[in-house]
C-alpha atoms as a PDB file:
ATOM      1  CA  UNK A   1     -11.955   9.224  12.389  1.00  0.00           C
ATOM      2  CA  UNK A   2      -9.859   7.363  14.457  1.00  0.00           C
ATOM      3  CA  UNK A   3      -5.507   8.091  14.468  1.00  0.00           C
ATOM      4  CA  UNK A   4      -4.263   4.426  14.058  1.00  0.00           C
ATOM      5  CA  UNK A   5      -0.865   4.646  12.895  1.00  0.00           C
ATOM      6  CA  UNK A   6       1.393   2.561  10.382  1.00  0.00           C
ATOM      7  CA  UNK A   7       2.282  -0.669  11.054  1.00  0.00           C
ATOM      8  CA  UNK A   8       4.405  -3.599   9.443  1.00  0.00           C
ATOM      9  CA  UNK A   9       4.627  -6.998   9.597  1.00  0.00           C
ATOM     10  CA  UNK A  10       6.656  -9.804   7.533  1.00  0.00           C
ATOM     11  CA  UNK A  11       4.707 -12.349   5.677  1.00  0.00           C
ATOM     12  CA  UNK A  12       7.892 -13.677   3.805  1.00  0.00           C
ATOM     13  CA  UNK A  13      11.203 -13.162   3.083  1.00  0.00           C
ATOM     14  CA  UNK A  14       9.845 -11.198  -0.501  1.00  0.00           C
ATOM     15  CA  UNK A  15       6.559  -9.895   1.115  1.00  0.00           C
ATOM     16  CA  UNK A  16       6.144  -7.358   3.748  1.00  0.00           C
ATOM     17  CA  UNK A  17       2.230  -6.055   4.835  1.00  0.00           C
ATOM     18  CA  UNK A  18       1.768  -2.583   5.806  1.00  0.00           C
ATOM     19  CA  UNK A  19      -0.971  -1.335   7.201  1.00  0.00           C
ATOM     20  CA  UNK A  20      -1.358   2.296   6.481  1.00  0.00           C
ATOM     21  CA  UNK A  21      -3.635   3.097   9.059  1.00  0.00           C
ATOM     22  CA  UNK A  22      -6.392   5.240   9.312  1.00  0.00           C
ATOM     23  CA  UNK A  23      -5.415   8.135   7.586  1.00  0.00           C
ATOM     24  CA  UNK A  24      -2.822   8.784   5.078  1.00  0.00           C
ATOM     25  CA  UNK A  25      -1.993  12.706   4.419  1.00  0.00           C
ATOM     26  CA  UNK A  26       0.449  15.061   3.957  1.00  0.00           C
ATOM     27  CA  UNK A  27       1.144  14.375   7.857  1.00  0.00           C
ATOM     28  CA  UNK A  28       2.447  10.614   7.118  1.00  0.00           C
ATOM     29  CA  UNK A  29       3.003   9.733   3.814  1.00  0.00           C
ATOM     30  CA  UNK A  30       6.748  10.571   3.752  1.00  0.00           C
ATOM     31  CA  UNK A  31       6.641   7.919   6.600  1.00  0.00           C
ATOM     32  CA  UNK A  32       4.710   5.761   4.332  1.00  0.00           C
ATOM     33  CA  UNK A  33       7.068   6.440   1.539  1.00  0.00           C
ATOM     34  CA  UNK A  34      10.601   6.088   4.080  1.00  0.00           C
ATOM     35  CA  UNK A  35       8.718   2.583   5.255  1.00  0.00           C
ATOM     36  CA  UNK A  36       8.615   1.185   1.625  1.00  0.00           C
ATOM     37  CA  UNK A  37      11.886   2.384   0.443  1.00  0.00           C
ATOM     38  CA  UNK A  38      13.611   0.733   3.533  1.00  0.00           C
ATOM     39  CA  UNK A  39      11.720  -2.537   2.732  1.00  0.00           C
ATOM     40  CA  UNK A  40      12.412  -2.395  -0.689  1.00  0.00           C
ATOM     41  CA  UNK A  41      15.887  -1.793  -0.042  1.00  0.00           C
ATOM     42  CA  UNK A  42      16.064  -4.810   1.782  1.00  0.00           C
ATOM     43  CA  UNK A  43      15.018  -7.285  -0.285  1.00  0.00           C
ATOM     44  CA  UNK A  44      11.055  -6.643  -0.144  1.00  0.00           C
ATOM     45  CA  UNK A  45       9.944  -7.070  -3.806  1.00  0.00           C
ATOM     46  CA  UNK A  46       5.919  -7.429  -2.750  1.00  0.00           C
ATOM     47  CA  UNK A  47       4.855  -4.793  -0.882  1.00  0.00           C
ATOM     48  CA  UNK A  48       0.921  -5.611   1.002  1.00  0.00           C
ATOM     49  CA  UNK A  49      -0.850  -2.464   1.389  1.00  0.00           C
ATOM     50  CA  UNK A  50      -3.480  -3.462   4.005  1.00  0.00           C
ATOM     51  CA  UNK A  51      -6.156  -1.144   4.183  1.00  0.00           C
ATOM     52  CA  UNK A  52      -8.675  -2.457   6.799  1.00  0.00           C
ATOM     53  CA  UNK A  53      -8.320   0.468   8.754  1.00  0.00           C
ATOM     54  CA  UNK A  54      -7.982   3.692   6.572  1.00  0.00           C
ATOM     55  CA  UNK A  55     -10.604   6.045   6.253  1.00  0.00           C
ATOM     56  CA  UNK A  56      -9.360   9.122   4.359  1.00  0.00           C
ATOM     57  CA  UNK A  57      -6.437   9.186   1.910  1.00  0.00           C
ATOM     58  CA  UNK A  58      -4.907  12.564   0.291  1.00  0.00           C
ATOM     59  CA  UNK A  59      -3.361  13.030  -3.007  1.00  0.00           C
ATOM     60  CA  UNK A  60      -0.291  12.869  -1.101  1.00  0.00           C
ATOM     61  CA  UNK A  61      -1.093   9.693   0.225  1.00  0.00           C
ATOM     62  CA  UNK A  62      -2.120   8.372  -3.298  1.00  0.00           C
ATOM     63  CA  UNK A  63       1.481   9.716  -3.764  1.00  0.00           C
ATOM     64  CA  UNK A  64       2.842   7.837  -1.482  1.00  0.00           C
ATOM     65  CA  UNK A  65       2.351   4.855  -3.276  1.00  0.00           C
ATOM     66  CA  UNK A  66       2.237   6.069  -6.846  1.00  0.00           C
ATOM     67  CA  UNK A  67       6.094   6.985  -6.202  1.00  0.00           C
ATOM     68  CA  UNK A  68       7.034   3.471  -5.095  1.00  0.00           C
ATOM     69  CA  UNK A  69       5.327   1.240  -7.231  1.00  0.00           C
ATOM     70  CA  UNK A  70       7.420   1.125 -10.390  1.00  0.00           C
ATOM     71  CA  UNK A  71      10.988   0.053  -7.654  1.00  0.00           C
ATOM     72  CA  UNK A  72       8.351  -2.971  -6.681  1.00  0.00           C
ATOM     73  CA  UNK A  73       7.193  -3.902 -10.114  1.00  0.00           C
ATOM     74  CA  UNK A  74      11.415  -3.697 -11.864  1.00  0.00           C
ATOM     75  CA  UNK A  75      12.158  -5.653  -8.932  1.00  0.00           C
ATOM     76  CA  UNK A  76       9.790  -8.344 -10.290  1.00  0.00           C
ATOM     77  CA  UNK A  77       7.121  -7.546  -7.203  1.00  0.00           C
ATOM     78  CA  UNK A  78       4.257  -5.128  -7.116  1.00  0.00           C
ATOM     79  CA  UNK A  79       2.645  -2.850  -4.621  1.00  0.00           C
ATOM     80  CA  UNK A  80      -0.788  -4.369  -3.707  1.00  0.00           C
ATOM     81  CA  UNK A  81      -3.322  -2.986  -1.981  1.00  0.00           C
ATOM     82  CA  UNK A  82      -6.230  -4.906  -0.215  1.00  0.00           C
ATOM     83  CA  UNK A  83      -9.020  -4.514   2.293  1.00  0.00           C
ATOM     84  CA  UNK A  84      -9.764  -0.959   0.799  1.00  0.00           C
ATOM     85  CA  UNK A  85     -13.175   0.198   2.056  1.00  0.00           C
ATOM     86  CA  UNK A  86     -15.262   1.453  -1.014  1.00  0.00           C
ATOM     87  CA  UNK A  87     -14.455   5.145  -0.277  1.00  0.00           C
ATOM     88  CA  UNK A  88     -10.700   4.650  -0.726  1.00  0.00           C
ATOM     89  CA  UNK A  89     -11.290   2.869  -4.307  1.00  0.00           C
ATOM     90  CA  UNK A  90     -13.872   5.895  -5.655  1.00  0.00           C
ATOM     91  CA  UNK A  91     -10.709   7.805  -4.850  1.00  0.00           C
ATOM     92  CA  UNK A  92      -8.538   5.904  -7.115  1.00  0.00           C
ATOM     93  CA  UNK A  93     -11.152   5.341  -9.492  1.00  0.00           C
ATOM     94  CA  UNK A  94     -11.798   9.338  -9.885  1.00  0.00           C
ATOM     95  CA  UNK A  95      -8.304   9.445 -10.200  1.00  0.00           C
ATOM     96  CA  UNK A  96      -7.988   6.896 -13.082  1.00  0.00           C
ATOM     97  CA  UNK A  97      -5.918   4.587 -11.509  1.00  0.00           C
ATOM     98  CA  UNK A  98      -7.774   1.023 -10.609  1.00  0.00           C
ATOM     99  CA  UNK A  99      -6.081  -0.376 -13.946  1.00  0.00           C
ATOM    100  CA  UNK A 100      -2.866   0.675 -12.999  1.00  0.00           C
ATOM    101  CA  UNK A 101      -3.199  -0.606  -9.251  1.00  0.00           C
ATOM    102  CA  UNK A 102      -3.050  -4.030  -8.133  1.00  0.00           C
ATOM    103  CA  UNK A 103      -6.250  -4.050  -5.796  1.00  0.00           C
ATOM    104  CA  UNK A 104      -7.367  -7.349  -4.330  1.00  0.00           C
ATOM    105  CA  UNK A 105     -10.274  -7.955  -1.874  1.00  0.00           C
ATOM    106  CA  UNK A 106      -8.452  -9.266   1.027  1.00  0.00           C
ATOM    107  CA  UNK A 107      -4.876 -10.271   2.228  1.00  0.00           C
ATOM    108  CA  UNK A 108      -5.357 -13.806   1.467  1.00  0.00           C
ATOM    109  CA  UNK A 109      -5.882 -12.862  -2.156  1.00  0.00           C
ATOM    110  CA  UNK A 110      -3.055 -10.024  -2.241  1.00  0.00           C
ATOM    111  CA  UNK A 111      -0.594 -12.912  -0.433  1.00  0.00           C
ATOM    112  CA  UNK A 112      -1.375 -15.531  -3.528  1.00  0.00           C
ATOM    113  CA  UNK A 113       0.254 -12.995  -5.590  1.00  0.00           C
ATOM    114  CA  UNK A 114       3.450 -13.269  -3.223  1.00  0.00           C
ATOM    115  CA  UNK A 115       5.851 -15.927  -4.120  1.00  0.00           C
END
């Protein structure tokens, strides 16, 4: 398991993708959570969770996003997560939350959501 860390990147002026790399823990996801907050605070209603990279998430990764999902959604945007390898969604699906995610197959379907 590789260390890749988070990155960003705008897509629009309502859309920012992170990419949480390949691990998200109790090591990083206060960084993940400070990274959303900041975005969201600035105007980001969409949120892109890019997941091409990660290979293990924690409950307090899982947290990570869980806490920031409902600012997105009253804001009229979501939290979307894309590119998860199957791994990451038995995860959510043990925990009983693919209905209450926004998962899409790749970025170009998670950005058609972004307007």
């Amino acid at each position: 398991m590789g260390n890749k860390p988070i990155s960003q990147k705008k897509l629009n002026d309502f859309t920012l993708v992170i990419n949480p790399g390949s691990v998200l823990d109790n090591n990083n996801a206060h960084e993940m959570v400070e990274i959303i907050t900041v975005a969201q605070d600035k105007g980001f209603k969409n949120i892109i969770l890019d997941m091409t990279d990660l290979e293990f998430i924690s409950s307090a990764g899982v947290g990570s996003i869980l806490g920031t999902i409902e600012t997105s959604r009253e804001a009229g945007g979501d939290i979307i997560l894309c590119n998860a390898a199957e791994s990451i969604l038995h995860v959510l699906e043990v925990l009983d939350l693919a209905d209450y995610l926004t998962v899409k197959n790749n970025l170009e379907e998670a950005a058609s959501l972004c307007s």
